[in-house]
Protein backbone atom coordinates (compact mmCIF):
# COMPACT_ATOMS: atom_id res chain seq x y z
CA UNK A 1 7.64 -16.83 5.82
CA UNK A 2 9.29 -15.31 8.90
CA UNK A 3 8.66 -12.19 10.07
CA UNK A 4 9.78 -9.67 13.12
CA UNK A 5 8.26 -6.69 13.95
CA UNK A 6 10.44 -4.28 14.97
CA UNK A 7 8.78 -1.93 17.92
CA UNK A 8 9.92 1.09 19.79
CA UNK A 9 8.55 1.77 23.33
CA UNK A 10 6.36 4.63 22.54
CA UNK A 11 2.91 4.97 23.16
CA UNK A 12 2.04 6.17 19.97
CA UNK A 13 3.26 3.20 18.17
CA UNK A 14 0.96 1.06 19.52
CA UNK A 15 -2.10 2.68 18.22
CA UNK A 16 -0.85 2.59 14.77
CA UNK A 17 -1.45 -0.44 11.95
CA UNK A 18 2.18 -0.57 11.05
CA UNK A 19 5.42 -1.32 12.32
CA UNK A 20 8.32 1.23 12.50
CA UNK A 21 10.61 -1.82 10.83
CA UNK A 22 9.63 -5.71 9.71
CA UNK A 23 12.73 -8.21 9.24
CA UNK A 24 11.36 -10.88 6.74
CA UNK A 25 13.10 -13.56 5.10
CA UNK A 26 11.65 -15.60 1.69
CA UNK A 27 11.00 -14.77 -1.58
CA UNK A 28 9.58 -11.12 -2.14
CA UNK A 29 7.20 -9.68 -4.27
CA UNK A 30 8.00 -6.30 -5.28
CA UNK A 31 5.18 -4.62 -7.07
CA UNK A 32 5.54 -1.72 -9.27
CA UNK A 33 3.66 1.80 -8.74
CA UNK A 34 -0.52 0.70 -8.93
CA UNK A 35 -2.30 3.45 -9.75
CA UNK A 36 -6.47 4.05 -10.31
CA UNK A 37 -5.90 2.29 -14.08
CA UNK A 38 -9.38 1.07 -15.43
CA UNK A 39 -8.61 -2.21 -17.92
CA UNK A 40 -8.93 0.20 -20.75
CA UNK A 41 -5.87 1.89 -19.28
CA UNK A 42 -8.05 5.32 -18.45
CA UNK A 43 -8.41 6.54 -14.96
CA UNK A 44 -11.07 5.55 -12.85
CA UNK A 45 -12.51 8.56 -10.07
CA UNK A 46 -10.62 11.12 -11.87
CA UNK A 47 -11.06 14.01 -9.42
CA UNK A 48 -11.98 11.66 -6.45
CA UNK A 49 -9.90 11.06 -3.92
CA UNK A 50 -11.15 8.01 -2.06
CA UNK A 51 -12.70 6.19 -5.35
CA UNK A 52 -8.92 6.63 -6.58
CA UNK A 53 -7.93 4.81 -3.83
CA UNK A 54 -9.72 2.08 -3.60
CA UNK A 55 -9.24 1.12 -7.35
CA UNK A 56 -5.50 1.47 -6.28
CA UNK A 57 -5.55 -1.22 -3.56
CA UNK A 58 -8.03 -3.76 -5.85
CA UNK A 59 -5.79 -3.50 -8.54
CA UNK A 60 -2.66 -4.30 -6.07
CA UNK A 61 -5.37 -7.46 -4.27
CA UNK A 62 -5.26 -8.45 -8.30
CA UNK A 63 -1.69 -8.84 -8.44
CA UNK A 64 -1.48 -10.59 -5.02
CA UNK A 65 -4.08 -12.96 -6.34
CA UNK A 66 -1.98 -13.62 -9.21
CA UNK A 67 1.06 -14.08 -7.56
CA UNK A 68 -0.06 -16.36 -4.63
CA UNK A 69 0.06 -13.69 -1.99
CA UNK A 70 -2.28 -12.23 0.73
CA UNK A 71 -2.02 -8.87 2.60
CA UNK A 72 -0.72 -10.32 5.30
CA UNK A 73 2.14 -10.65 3.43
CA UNK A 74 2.89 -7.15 2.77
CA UNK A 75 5.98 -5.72 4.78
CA UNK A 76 6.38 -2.20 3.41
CA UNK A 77 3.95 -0.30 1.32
CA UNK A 78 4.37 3.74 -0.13
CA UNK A 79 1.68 5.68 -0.70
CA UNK A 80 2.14 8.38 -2.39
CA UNK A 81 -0.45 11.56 -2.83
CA UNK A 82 -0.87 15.36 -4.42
CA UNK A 83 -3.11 15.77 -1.44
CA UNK A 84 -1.50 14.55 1.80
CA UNK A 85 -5.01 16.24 3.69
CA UNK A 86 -7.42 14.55 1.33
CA UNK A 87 -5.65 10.93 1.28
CA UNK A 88 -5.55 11.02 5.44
CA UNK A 89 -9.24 11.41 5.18
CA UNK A 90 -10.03 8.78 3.69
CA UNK A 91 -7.50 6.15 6.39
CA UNK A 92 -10.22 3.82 6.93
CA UNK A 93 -9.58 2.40 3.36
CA UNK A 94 -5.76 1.83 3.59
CA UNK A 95 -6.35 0.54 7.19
CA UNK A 96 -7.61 -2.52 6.54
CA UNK A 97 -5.05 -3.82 4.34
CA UNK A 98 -2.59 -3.48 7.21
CA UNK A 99 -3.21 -7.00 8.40
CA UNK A 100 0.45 -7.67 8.74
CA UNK A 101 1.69 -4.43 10.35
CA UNK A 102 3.90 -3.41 7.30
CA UNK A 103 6.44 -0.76 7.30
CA UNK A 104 4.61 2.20 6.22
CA UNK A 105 5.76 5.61 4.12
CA UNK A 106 3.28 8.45 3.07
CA UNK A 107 4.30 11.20 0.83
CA UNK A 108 3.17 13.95 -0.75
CA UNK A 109 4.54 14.72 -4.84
CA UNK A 110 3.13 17.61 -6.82
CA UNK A 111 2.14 15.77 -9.48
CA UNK A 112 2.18 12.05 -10.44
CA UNK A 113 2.29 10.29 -14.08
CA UNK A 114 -1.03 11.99 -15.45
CA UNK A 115 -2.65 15.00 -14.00
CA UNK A 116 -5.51 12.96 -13.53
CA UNK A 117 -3.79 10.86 -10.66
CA UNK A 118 -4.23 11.80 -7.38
CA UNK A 119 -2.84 8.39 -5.80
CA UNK A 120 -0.17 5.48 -6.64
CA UNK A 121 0.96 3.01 -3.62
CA UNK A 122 3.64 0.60 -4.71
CA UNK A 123 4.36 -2.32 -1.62
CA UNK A 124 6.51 -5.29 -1.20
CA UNK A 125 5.61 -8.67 -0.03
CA UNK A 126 7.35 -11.88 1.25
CA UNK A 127 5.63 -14.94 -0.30
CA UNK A 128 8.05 -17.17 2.17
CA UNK A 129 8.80 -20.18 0.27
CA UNK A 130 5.96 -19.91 -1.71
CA UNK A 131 7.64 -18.54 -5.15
């Protein structure tokens, strides 16, 4: 895998876990929107915010696992809310997934598939030669 961070000289940027742009070359993984799905297929921490989002990011380290990749493989990762307030929070759980210093997006949507979601992240990763 190669990878280049792309930096701009401002202080700020340094103090965040992500890079403003990452050139990669290799094979990428691009996953789909992973949401707080229990195996049964119902939501798990319906009405919590941080339980929500930890089920999102171990159900994204299960499709890693399956597909030979690591977080330090990750290059770009959305994360999209209905509560931009209540997601920041809770940081310290998406920060330490940011091994890699992906490019980042956060957004805030009214509503997601079920009224029941309050989170959905959805990243891509480059596996290098691996796939």
């Amino acid at each position: 895998m190669s990878r280049r961070h792309i930096e701009v000289d401002k202080p700020w940027h340094r103090s965040i876990p992500f890079a403003q742009g990452v050139v990669a070359t290799g094979s990428l993984l691009f996953t789909s929107g992973i949401t707080a799905r229990k195996g049964d297929g119902s939501i798990d921490g319906v009405g919590d915010m941080r339980r929500q989002m930890e089920v999102c990011f171990a159900n994204m380290a299960a499709v890693l696992e399956n597909a030979g990749a690591g977080w330090e493989d990750m290059v770009k990762i959305t994360m999209y809310t209905t509560d931009i307030d209540r997601f920041s929070e809770h940081a310290d759980v998406w920060r330490g997934h940011f091994t890699g210093r992906p490019g980042s997006t956060l957004v805030e949507v009214s509503r997601l598939a079920t009224p029941e979601m309050l989170v959905e992240i959805e990243a891509v990763f480059d596996m290098g030669d691996a796939a």
